[in-house]
C-alpha atoms as a PDB file:
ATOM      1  CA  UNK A   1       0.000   0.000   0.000  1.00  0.00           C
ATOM      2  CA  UNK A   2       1.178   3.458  -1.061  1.00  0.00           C
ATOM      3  CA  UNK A   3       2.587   6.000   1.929  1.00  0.00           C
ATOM      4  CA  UNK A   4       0.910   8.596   2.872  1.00  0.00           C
ATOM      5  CA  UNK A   5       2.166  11.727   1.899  1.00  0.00           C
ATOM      6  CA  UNK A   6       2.950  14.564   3.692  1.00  0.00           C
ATOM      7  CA  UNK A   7       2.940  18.396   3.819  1.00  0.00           C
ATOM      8  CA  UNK A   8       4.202  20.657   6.351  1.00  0.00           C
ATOM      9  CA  UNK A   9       3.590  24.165   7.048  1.00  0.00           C
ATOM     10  CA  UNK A  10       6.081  25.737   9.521  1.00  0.00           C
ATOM     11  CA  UNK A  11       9.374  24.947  10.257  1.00  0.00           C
ATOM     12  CA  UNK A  12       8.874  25.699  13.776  1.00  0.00           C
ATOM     13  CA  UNK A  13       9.550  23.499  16.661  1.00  0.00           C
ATOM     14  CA  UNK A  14       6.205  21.702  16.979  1.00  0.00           C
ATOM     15  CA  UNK A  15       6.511  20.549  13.193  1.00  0.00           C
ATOM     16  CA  UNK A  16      10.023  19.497  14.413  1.00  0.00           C
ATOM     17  CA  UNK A  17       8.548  17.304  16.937  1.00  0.00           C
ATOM     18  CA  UNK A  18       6.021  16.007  14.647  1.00  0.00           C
ATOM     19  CA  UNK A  19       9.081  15.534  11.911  1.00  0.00           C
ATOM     20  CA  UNK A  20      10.466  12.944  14.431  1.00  0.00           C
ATOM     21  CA  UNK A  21       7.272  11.188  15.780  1.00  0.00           C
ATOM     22  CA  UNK A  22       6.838  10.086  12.263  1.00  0.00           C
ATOM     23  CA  UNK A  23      10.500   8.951  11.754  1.00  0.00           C
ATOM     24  CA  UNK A  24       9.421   6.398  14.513  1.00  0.00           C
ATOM     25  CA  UNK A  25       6.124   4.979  11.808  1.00  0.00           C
ATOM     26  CA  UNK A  26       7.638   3.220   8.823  1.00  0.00           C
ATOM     27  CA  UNK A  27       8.905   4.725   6.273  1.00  0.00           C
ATOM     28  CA  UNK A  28       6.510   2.612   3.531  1.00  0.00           C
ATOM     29  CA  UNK A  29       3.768   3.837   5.560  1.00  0.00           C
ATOM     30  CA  UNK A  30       4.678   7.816   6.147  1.00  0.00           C
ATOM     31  CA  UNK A  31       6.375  10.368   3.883  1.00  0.00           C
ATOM     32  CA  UNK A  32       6.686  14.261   4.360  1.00  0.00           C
ATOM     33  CA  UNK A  33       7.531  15.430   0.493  1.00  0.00           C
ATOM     34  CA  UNK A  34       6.952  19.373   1.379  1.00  0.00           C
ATOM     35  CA  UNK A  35       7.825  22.020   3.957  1.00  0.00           C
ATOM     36  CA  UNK A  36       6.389  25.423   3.309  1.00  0.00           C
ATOM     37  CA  UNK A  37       7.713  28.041   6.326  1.00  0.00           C
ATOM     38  CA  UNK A  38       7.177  32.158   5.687  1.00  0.00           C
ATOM     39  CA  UNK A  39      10.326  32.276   4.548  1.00  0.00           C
ATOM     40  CA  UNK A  40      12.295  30.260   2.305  1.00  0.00           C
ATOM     41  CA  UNK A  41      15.242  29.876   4.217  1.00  0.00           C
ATOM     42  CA  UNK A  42      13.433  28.817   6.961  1.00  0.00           C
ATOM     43  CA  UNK A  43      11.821  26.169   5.470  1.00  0.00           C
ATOM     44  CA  UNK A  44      15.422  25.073   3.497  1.00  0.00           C
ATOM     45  CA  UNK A  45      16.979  24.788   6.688  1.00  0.00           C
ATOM     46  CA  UNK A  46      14.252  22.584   8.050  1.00  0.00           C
ATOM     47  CA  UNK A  47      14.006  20.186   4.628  1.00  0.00           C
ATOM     48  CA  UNK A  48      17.998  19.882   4.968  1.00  0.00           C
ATOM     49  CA  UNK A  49      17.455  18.932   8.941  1.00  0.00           C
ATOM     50  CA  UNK A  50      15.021  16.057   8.231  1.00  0.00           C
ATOM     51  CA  UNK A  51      15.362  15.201   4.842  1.00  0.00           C
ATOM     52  CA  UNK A  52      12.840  16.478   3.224  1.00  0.00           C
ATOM     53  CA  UNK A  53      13.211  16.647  -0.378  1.00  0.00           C
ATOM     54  CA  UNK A  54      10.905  20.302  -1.197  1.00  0.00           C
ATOM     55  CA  UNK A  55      10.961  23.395   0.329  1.00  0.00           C
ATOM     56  CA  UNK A  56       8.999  26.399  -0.408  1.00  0.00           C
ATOM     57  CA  UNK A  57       8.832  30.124   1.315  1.00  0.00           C
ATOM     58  CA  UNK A  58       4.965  30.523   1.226  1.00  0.00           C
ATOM     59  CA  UNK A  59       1.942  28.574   2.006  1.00  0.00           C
ATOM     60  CA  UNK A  60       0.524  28.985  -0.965  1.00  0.00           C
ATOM     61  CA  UNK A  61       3.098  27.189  -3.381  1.00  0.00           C
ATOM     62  CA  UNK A  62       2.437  24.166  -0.905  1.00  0.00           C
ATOM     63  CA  UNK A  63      -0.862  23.920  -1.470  1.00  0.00           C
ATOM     64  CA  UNK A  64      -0.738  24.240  -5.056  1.00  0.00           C
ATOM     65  CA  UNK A  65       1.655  21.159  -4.888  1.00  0.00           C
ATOM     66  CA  UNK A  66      -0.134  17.972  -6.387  1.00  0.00           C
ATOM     67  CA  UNK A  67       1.746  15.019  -4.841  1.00  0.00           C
ATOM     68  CA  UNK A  68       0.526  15.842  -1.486  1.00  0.00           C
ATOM     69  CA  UNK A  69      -2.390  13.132   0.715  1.00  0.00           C
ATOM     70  CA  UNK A  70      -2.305  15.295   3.762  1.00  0.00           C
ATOM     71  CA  UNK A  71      -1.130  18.381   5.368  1.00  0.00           C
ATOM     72  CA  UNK A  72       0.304  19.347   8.647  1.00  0.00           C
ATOM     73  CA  UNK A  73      -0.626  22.531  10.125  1.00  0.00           C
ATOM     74  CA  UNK A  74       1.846  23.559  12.809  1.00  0.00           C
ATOM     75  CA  UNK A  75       2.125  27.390  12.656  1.00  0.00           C
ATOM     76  CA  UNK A  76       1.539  29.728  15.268  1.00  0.00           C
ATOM     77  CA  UNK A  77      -2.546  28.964  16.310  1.00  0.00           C
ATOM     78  CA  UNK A  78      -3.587  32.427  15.069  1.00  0.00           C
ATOM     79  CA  UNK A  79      -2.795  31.280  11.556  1.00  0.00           C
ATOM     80  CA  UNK A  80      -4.422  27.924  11.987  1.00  0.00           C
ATOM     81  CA  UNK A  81      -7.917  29.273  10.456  1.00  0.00           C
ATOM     82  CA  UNK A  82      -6.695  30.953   7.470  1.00  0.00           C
ATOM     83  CA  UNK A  83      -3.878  28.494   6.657  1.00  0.00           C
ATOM     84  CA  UNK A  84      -6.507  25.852   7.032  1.00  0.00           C
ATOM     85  CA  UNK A  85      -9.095  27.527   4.584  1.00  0.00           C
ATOM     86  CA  UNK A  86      -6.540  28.085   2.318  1.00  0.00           C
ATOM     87  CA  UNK A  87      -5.419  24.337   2.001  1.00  0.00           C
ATOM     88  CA  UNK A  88      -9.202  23.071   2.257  1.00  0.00           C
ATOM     89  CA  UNK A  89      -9.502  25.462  -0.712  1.00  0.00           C
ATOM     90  CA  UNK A  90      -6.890  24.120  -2.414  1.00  0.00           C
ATOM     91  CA  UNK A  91      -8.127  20.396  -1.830  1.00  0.00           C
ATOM     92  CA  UNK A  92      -5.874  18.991   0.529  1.00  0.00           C
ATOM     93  CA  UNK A  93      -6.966  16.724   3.792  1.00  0.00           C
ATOM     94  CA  UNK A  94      -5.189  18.622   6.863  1.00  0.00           C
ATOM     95  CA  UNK A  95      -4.544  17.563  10.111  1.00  0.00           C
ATOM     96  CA  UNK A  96      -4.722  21.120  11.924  1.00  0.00           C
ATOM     97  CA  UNK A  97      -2.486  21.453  15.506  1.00  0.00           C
ATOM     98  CA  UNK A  98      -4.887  22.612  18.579  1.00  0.00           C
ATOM     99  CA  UNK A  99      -6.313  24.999  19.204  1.00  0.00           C
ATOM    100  CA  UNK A 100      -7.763  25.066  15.464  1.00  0.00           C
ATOM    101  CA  UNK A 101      -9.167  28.321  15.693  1.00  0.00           C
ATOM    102  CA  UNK A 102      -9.097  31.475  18.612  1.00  0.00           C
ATOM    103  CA  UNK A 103     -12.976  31.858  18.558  1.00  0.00           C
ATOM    104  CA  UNK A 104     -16.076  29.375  17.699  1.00  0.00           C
ATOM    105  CA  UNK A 105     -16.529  31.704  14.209  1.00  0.00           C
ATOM    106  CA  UNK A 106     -13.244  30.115  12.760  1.00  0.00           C
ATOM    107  CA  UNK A 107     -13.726  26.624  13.795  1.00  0.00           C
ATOM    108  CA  UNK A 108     -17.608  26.680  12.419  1.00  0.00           C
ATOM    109  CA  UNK A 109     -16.255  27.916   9.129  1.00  0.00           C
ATOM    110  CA  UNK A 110     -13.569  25.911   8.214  1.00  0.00           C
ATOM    111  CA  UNK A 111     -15.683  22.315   9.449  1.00  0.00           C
ATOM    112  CA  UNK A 112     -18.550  23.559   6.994  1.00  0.00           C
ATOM    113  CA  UNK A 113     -15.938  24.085   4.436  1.00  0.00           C
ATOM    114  CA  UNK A 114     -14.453  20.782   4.937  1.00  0.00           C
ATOM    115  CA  UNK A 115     -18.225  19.509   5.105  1.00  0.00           C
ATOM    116  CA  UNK A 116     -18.692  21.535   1.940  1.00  0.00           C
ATOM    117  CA  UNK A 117     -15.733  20.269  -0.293  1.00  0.00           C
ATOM    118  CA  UNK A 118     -16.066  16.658   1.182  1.00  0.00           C
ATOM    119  CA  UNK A 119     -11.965  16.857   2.429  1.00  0.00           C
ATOM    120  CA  UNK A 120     -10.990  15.133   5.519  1.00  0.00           C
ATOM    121  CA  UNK A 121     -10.173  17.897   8.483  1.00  0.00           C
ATOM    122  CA  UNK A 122      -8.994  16.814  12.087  1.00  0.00           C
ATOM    123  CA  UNK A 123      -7.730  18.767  14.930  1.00  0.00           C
ATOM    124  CA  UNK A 124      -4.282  17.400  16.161  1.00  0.00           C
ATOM    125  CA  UNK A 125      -5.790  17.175  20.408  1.00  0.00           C
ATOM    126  CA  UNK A 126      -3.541  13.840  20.236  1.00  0.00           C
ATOM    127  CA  UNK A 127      -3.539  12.799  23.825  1.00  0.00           C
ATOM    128  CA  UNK A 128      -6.885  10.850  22.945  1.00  0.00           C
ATOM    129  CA  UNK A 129      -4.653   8.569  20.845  1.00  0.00           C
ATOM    130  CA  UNK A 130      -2.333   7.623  23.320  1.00  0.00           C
ATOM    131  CA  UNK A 131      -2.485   3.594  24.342  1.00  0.00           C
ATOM    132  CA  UNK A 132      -3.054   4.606  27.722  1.00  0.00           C
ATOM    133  CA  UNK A 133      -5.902   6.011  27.314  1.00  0.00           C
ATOM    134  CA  UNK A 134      -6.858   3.166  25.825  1.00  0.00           C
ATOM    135  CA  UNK A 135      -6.218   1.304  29.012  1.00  0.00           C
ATOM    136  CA  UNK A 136      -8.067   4.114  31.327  1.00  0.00           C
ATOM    137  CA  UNK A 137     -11.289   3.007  29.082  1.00  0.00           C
ATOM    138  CA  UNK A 138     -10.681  -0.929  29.764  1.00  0.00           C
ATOM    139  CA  UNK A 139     -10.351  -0.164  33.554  1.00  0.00           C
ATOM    140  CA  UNK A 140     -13.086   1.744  33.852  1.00  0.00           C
ATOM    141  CA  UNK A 141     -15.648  -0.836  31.654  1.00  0.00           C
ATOM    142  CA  UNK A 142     -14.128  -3.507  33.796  1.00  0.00           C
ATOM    143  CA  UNK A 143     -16.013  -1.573  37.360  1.00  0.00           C
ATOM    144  CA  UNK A 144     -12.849  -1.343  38.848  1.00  0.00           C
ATOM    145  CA  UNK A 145     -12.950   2.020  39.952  1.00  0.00           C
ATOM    146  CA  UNK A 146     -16.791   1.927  40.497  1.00  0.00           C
ATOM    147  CA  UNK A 147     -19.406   4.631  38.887  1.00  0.00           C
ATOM    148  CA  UNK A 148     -17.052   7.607  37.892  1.00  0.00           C
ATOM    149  CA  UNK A 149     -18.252  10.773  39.606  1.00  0.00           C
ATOM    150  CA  UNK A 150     -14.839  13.148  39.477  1.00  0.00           C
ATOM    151  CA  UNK A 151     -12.871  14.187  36.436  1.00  0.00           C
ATOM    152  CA  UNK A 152     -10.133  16.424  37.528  1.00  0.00           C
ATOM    153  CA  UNK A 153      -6.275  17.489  35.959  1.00  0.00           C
ATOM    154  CA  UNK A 154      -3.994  20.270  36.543  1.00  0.00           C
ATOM    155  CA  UNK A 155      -1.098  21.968  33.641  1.00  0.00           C
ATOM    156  CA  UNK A 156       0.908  24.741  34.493  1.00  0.00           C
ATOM    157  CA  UNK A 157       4.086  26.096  34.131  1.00  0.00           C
ATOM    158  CA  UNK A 158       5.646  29.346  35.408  1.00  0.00           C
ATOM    159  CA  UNK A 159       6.691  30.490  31.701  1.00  0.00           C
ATOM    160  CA  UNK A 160       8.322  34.009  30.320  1.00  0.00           C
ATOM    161  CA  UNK A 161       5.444  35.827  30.247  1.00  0.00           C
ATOM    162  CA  UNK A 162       7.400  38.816  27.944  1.00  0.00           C
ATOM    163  CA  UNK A 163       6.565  36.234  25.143  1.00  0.00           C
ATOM    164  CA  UNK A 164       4.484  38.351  22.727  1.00  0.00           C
ATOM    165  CA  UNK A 165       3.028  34.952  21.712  1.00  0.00           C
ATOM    166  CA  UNK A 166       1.556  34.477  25.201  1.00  0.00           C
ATOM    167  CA  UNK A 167       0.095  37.908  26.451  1.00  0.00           C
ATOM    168  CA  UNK A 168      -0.768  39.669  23.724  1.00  0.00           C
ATOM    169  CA  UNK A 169      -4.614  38.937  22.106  1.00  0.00           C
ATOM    170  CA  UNK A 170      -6.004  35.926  20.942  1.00  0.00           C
ATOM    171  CA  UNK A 171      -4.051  34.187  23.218  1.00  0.00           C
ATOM    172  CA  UNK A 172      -2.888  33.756  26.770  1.00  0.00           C
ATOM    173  CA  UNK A 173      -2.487  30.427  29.135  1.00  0.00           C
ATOM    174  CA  UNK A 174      -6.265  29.188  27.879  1.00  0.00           C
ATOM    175  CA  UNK A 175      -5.103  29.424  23.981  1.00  0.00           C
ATOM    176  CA  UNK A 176      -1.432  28.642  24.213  1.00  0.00           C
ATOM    177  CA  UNK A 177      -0.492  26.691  26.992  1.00  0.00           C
ATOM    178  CA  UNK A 178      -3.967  25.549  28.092  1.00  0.00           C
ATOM    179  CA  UNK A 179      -5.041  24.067  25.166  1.00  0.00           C
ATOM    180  CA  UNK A 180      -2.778  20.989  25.652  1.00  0.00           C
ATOM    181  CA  UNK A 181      -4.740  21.141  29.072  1.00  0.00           C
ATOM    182  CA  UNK A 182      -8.376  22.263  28.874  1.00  0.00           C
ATOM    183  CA  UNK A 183      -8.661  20.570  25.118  1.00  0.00           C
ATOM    184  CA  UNK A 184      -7.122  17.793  26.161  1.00  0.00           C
ATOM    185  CA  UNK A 185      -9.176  17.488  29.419  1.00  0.00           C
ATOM    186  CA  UNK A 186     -12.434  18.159  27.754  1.00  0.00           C
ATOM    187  CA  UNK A 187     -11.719  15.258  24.962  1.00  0.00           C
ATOM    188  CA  UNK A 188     -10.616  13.242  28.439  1.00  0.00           C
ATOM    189  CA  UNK A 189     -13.918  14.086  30.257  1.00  0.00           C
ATOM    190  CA  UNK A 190     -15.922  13.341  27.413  1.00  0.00           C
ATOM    191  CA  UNK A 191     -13.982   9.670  27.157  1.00  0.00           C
ATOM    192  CA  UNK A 192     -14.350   9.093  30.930  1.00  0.00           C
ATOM    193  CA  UNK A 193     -18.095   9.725  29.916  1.00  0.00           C
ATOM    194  CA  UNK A 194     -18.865   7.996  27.457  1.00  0.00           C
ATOM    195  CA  UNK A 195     -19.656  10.955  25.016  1.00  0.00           C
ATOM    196  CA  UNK A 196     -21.947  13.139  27.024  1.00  0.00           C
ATOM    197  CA  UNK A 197     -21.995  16.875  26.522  1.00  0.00           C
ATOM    198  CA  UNK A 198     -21.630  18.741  30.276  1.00  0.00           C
ATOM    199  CA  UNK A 199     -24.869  20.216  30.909  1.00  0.00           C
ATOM    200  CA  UNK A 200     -23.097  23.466  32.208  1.00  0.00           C
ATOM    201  CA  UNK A 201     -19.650  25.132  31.863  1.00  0.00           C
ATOM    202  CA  UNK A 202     -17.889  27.571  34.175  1.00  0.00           C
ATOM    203  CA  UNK A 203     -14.630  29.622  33.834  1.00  0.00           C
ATOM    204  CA  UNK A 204     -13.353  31.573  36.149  1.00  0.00           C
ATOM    205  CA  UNK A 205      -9.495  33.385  36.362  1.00  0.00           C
ATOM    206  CA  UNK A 206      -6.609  35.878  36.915  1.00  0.00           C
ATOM    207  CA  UNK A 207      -6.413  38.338  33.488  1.00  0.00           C
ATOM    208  CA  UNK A 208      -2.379  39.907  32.922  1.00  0.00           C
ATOM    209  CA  UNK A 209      -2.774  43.146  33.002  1.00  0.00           C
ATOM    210  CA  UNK A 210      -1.229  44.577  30.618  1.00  0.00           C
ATOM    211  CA  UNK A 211      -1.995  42.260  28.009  1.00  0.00           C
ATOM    212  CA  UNK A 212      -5.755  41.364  29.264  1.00  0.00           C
ATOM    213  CA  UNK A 213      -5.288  37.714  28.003  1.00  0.00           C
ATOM    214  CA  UNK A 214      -5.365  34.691  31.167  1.00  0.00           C
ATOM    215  CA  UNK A 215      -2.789  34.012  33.435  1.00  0.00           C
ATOM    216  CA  UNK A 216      -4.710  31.194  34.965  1.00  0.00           C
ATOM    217  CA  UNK A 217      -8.050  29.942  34.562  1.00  0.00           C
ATOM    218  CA  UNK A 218     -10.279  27.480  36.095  1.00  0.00           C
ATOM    219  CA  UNK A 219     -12.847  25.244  34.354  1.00  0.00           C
ATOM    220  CA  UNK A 220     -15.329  23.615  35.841  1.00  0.00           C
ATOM    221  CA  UNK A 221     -17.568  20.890  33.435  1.00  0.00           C
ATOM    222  CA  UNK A 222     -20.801  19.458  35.436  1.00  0.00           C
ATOM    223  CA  UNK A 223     -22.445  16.612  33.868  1.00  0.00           C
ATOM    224  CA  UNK A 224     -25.928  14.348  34.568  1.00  0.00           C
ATOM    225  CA  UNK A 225     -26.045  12.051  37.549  1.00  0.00           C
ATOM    226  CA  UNK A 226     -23.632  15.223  39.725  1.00  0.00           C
ATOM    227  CA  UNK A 227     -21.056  14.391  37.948  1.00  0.00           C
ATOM    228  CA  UNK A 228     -18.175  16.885  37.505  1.00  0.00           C
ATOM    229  CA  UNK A 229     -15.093  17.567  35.251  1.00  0.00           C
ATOM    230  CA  UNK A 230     -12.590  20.360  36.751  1.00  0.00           C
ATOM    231  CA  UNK A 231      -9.189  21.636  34.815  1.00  0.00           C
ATOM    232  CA  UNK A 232      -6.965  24.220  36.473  1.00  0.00           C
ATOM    233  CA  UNK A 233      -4.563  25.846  34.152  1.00  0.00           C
ATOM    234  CA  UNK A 234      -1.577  28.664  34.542  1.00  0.00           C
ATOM    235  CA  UNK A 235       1.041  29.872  32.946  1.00  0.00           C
ATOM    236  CA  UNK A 236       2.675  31.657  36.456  1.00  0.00           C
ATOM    237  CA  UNK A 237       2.715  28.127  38.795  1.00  0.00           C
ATOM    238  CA  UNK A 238       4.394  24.962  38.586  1.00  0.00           C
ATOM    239  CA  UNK A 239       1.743  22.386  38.677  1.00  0.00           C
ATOM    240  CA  UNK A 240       2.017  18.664  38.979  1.00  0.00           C
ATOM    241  CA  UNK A 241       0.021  18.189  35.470  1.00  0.00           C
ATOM    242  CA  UNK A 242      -1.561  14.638  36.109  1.00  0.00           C
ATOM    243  CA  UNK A 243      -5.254  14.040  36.348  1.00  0.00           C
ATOM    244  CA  UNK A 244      -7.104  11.657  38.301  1.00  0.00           C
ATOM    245  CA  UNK A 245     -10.495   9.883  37.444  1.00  0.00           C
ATOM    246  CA  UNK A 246     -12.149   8.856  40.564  1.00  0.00           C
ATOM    247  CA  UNK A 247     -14.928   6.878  40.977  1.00  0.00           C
ATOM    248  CA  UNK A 248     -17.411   5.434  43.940  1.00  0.00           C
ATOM    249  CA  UNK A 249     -14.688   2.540  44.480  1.00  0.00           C
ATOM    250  CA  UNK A 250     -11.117   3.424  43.591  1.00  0.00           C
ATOM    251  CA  UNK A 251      -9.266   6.676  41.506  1.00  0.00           C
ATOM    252  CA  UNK A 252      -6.663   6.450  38.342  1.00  0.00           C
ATOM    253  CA  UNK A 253      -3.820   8.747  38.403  1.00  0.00           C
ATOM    254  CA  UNK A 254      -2.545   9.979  34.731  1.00  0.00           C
ATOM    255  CA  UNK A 255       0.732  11.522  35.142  1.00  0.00           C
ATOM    256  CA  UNK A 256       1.579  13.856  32.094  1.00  0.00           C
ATOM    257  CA  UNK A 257      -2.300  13.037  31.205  1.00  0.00           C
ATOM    258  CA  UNK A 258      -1.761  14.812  27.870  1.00  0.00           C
ATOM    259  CA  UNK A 259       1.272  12.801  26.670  1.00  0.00           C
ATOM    260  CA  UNK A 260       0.645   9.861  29.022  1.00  0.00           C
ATOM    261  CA  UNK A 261       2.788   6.672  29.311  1.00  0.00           C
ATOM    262  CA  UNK A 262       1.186   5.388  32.412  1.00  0.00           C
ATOM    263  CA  UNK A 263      -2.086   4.807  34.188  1.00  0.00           C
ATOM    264  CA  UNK A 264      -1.360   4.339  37.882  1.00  0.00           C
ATOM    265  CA  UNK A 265      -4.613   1.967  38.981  1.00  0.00           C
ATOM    266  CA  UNK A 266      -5.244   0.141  42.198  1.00  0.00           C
ATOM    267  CA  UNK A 267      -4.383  -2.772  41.080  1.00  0.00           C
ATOM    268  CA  UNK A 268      -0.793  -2.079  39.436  1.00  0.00           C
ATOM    269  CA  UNK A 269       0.859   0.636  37.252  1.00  0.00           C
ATOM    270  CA  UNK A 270       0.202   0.094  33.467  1.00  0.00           C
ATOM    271  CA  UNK A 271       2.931   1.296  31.442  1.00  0.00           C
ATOM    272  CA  UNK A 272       3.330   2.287  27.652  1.00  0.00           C
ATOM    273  CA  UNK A 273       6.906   3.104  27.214  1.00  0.00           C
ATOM    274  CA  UNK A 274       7.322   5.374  23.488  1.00  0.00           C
ATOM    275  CA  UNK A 275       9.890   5.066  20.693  1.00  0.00           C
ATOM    276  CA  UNK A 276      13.114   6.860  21.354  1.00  0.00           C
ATOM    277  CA  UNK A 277      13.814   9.786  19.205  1.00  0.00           C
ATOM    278  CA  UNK A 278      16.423   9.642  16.480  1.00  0.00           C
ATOM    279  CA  UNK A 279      16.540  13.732  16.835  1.00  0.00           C
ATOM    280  CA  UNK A 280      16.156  16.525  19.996  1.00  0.00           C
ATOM    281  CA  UNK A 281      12.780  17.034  20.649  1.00  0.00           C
ATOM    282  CA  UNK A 282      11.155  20.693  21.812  1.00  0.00           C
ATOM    283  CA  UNK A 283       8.533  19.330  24.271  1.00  0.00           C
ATOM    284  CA  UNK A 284       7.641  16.249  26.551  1.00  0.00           C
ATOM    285  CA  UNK A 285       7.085  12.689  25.116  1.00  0.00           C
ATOM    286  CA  UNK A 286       6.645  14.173  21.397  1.00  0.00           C
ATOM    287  CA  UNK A 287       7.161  10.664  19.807  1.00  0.00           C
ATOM    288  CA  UNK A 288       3.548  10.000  20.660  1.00  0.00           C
ATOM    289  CA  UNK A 289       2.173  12.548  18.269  1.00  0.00           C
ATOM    290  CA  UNK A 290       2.850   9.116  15.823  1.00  0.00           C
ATOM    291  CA  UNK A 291      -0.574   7.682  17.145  1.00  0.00           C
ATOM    292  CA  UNK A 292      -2.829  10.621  15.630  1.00  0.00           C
ATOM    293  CA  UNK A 293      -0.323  10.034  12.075  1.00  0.00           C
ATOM    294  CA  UNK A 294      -0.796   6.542  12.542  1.00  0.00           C
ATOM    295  CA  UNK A 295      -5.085   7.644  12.606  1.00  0.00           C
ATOM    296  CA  UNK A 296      -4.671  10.141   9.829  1.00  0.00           C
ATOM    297  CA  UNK A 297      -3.971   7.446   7.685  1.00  0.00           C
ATOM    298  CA  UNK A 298      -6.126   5.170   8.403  1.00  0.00           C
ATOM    299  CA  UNK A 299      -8.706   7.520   7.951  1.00  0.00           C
ATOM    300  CA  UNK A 300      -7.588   8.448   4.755  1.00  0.00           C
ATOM    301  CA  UNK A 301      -7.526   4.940   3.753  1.00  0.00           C
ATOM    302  CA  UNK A 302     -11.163   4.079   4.707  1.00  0.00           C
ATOM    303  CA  UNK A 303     -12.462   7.755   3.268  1.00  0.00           C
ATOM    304  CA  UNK A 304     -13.479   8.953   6.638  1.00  0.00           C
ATOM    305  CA  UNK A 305     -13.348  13.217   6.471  1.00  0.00           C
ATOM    306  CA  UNK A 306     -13.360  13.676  10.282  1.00  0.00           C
ATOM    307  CA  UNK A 307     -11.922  11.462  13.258  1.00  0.00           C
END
């Protein structure tokens, strides 16, 4: 069966990691062809790192590029909605990184235009992949931990907030930071239970002031039968970043619950160890973005448009 063929657009460090996740798939199975960056030498210094054989210095000439199944949509998340238009415009499946869009507007338009054109679109939230969470399902189906009444996780990390990325609009802890914890907690939640929408959602949080964008926010998700989903996020305190599901009879504990590689349950600790990378990585346990690849494809191969 023919690989499937990648496009990137940016050269920045998340495409890095996701460069090197799929250097862990086989190489039959996953290709990246293209790099597109917003400028040229960006993106030939990032086709020379990881052996990519095309580089261009706009978006544009990417899409526009025939030999392409599916494209990767790592740059900065304010660009996510237009770089994704353009590229659903132009055809091409993408696999767009979280958050997809900064406001419910964006993400309405470009899932109608995928709808529209019939073109596979998927946000990258790629914790729900993971085999452990996997595992968390199988526990809880088994009754171990009883009827699940408490969803809860914490991510935070005291960061440079002089980042113009961070404090200045759309953006702050929620957007940036928080979306590898509130996105990936709400996809969590909704795993935990089964599916169900929370009947009611609260936020509540610290603004910068300067900037007016979130320093640290709480969510709060309450769902039928009182139960309850809760997510603290910050991007001024160290937090312990694991989440917990705990039920009538016993709790899980998910360290790193958005890149996890165990499930600590009552019984005994469940691990999923991940590929070594063959190159530096920018963030934690990167080599696991291969399991939403390793569902891009298959979805592509069955002609499903969304996850």
């Amino acid at each position: 069966m023919a690989p499937t063929r990648w496009g990137f657009v940016s050269a920045g460090k998340i495409s890095n990691d996701f460069k090197v996740a799929l250097d862990t798939l086989p190489k039959d199975e996953h290709q990246v062809v293209a790099v597109a960056a917003r400028s040229l030498e960006s993106a030939q210094k990032f086709a020379k790192t990881h052996d990519i054989p095309t580089a261009y210095g706009s978006y544009a000439e990417l899409a526009a590029q025939k030999d392409i199944d599916v494209v990767y949509i790592g740059s900065i998340h304010t660009q996510h909605a237009p770089v994704t238009t353009m590229m659903l415009q132009a055809g091409k499946p993408v696999l767009c990184e979280k958050p997809m869009a900064v406001n419910s507007r964006e993400a309405r338009q470009m899932i109608g235009l995928a709808k529209e054109k019939g073109i596979f679109f998927m946000e990258a939230v790629w914790s729900c992949f993971f085999p452990a969470y996997i595992k968390v399902r199988e526990i809880i189906d088994s009754g171990a931990v009883g009827e699940v009444k408490v969803v809860t996780a914490c991510f935070g990390y005291n960061v440079n907030i002089d980042v113009p990325r961070l404090t200045e609009r759309p953006s702050g802890s929620m957007l940036d930071m928080g979306i590898w914890g509130s996105g990936d907690l709400y996809q969590f939640s909704s795993m935990v239970f089964g599916g169900e929408e929370p009947q009611d959602i609260t936020t509540s949080g610290h603004l910068i002031s300067d900037g007016g964008v979130d320093e640290t926010v709480t969510v709060v998700l309450k769902y039928s039968g009182n139960r309850m989903a809760t997510l603290l996020c910050s991007m001024s305190a160290n937090m312990p970043n694991e989440a917990y599901v705990c039920g009538t009879n016993a709790s899980l504990k998910i360290p790193h619950f958005w890149c996890p590689t165990e499930v600590i349950a009552p019984d005994k600790t469940h691990e999923f160890p991940l590929p070594p990378p063959e190159k530096p990585l920018n963030y934690e346990n990167s080599t696991g973005m291969r399991f939403e690849a390793m569902e891009v494809r298959r979805c592509l191969q069955e002609g499903q448009k969304q996850m």
